[in-house]
C-alpha atoms as a PDB file:
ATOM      1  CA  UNK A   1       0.719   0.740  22.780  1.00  0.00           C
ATOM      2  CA  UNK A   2       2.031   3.777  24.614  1.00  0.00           C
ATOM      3  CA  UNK A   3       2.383   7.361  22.834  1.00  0.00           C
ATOM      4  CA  UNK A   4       5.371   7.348  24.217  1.00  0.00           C
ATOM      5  CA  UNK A   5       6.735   4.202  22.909  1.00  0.00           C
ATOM      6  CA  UNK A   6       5.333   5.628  19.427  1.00  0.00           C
ATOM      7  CA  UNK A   7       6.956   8.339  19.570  1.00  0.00           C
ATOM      8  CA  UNK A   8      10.446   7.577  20.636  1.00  0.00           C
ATOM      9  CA  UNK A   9      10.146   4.823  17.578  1.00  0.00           C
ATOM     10  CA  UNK A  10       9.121   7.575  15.138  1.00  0.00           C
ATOM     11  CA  UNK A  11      11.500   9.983  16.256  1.00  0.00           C
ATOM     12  CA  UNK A  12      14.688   6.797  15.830  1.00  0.00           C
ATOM     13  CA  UNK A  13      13.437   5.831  12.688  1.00  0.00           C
ATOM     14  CA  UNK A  14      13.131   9.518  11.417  1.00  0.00           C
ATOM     15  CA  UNK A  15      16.812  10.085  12.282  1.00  0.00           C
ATOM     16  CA  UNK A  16      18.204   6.571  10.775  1.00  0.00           C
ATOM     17  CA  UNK A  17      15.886   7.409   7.185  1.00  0.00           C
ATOM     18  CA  UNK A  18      18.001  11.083   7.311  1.00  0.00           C
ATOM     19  CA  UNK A  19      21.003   9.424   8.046  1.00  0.00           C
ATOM     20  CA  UNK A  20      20.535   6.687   5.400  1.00  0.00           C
ATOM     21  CA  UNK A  21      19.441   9.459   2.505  1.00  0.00           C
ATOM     22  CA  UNK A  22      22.888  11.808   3.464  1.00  0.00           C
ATOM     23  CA  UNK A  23      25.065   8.543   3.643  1.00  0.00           C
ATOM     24  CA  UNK A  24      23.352   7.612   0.284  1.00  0.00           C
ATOM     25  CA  UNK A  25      22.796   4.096   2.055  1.00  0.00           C
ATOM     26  CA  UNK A  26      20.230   1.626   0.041  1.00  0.00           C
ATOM     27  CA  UNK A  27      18.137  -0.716   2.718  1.00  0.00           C
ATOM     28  CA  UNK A  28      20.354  -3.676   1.348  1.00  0.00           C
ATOM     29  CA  UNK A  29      23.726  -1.657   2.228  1.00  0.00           C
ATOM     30  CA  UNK A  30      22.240  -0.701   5.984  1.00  0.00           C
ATOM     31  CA  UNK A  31      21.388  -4.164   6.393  1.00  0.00           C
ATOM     32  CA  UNK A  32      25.089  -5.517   5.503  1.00  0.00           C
ATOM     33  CA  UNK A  33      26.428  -2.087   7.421  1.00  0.00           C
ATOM     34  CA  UNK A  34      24.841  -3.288  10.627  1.00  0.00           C
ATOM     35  CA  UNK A  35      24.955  -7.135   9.674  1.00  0.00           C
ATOM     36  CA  UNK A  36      21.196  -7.869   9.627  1.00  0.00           C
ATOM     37  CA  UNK A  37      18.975  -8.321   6.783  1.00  0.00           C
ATOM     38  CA  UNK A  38      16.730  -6.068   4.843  1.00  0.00           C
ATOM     39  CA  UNK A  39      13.371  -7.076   6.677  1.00  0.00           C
ATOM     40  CA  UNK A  40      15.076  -6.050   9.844  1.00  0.00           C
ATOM     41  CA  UNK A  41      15.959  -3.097   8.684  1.00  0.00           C
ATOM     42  CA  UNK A  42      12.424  -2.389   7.545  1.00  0.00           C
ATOM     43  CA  UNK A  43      11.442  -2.992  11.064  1.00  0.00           C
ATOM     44  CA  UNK A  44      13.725  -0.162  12.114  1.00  0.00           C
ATOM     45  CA  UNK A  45      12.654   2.237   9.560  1.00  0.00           C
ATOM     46  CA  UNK A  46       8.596   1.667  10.235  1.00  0.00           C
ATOM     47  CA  UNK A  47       7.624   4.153  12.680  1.00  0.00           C
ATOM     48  CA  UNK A  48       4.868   2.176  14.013  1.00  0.00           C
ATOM     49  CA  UNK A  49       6.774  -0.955  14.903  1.00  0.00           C
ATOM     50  CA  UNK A  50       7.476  -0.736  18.657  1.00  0.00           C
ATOM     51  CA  UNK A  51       9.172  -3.887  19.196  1.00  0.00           C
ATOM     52  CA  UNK A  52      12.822  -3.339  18.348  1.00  0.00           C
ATOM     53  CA  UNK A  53      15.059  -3.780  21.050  1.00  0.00           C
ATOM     54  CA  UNK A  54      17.418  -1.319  22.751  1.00  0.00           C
ATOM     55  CA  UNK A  55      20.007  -3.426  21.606  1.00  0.00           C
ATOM     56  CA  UNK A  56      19.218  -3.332  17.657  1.00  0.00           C
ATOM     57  CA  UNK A  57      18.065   0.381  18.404  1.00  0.00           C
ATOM     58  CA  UNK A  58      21.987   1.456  19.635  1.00  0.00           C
ATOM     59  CA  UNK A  59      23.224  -1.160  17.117  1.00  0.00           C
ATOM     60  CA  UNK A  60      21.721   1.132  14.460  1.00  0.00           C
ATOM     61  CA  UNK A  61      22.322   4.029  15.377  1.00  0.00           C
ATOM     62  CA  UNK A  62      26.169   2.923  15.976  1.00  0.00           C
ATOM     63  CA  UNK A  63      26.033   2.428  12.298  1.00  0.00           C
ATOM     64  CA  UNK A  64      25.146   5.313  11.552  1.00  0.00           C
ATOM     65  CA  UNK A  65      27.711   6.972  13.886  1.00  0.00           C
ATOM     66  CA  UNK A  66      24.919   8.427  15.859  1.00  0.00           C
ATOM     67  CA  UNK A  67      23.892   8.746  19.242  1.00  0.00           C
ATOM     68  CA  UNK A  68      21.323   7.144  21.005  1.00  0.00           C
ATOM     69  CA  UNK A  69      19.852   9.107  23.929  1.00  0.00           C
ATOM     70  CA  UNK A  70      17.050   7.617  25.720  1.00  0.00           C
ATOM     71  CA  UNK A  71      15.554  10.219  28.918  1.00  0.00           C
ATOM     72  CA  UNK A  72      12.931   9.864  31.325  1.00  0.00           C
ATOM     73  CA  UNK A  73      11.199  12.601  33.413  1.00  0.00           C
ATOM     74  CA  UNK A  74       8.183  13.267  35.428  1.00  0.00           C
ATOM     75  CA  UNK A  75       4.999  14.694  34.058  1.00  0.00           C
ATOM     76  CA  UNK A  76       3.830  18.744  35.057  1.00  0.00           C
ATOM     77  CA  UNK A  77       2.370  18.938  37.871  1.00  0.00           C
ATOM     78  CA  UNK A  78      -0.856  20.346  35.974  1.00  0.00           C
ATOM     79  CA  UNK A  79      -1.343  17.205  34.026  1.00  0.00           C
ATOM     80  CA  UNK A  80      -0.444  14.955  36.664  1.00  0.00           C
ATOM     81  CA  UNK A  81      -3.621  16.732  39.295  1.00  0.00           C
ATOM     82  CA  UNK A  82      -5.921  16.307  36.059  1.00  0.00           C
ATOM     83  CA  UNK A  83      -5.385  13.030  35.975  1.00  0.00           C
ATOM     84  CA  UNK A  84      -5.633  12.840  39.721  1.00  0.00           C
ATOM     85  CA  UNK A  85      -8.668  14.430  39.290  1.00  0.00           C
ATOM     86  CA  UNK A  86     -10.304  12.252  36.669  1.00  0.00           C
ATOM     87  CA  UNK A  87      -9.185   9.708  38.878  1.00  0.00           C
ATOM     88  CA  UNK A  88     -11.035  10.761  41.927  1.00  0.00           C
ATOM     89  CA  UNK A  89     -14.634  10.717  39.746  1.00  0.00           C
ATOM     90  CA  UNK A  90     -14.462   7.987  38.083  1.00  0.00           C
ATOM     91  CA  UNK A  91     -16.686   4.866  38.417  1.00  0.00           C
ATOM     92  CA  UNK A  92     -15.574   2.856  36.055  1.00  0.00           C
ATOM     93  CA  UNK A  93     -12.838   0.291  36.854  1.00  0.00           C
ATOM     94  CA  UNK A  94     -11.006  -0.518  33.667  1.00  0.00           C
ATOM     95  CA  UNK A  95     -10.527   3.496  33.527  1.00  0.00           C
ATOM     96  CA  UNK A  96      -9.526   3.842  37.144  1.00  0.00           C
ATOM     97  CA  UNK A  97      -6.673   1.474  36.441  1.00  0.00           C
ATOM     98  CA  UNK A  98      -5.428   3.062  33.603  1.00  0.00           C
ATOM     99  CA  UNK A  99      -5.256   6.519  35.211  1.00  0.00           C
ATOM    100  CA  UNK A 100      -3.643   5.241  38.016  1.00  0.00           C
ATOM    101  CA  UNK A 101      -1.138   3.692  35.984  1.00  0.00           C
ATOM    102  CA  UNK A 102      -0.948   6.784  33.889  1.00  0.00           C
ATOM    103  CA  UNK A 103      -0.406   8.833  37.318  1.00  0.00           C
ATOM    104  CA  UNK A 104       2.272   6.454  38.487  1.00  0.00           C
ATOM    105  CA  UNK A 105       3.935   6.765  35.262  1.00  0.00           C
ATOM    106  CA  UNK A 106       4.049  10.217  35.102  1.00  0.00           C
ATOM    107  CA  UNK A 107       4.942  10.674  38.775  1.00  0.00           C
ATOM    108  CA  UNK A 108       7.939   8.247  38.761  1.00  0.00           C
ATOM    109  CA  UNK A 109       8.783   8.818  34.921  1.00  0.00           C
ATOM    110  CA  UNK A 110       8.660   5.474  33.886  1.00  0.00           C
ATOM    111  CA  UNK A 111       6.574   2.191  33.385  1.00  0.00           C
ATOM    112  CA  UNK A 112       4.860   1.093  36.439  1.00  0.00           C
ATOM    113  CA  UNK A 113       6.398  -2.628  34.959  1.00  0.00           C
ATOM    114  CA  UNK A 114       9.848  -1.381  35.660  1.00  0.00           C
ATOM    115  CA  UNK A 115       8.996   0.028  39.163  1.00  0.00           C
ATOM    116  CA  UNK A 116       8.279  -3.563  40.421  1.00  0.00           C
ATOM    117  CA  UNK A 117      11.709  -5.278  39.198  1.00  0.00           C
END
């Protein structure tokens, strides 16, 4: 799972649990707010779960009248020649591919998945 992935889920779920304690919203009245059910909800609110969609992400935070921003850029430079650099003395494989995929992410600011649709 990326940090990046865990992060952006954190940072959403942080701003919906604010939102929810100033609207004085229970789990049950978010859930009939955004016409799920409370188990969803709890999905939204756990920081750690990375598999909510954009969809129920802007569906959320449309809710809560907030806005979802979601923003992409490329690494420093610095990091992105350290990683070239661990890159260039590595032997092993398995970490070979996941620098190079952490280079190409950083270069092009986004998944290496997304570059080949």
């Amino acid at each position: 799972m990326s940090a990046a992935a865990l992060q952006l889920k954190k940072s959403l779920a942080d701003a919906i649990k604010h939102q929810m304690k100033f609207d004085h919203l229970s789990i049950s009245s978010f859930a009939k707010k955004t016409k799920t059910n409370r188990n969803s909800v709890r999905r939204i609110l756990d920081g750690k779960n990375t598999s909510i969609t954009l969809k129920t992400m802007a569906k959320a935070a449309e809710a809560l009248n907030l806005e979802l921003t979601l923003s992409v850029k490329q690494l420093p430079l610095g990091k992105l020649g350290r990683i070239a650099g661990q890159l260039a003395v590595t032997d092993d494989a398995k970490k070979a591919a996941e620098l190079k995929k952490q280079f190409l992410e950083g270069y092009y600011g986004q998944s290496v998945n997304q570059l080949d649709a």
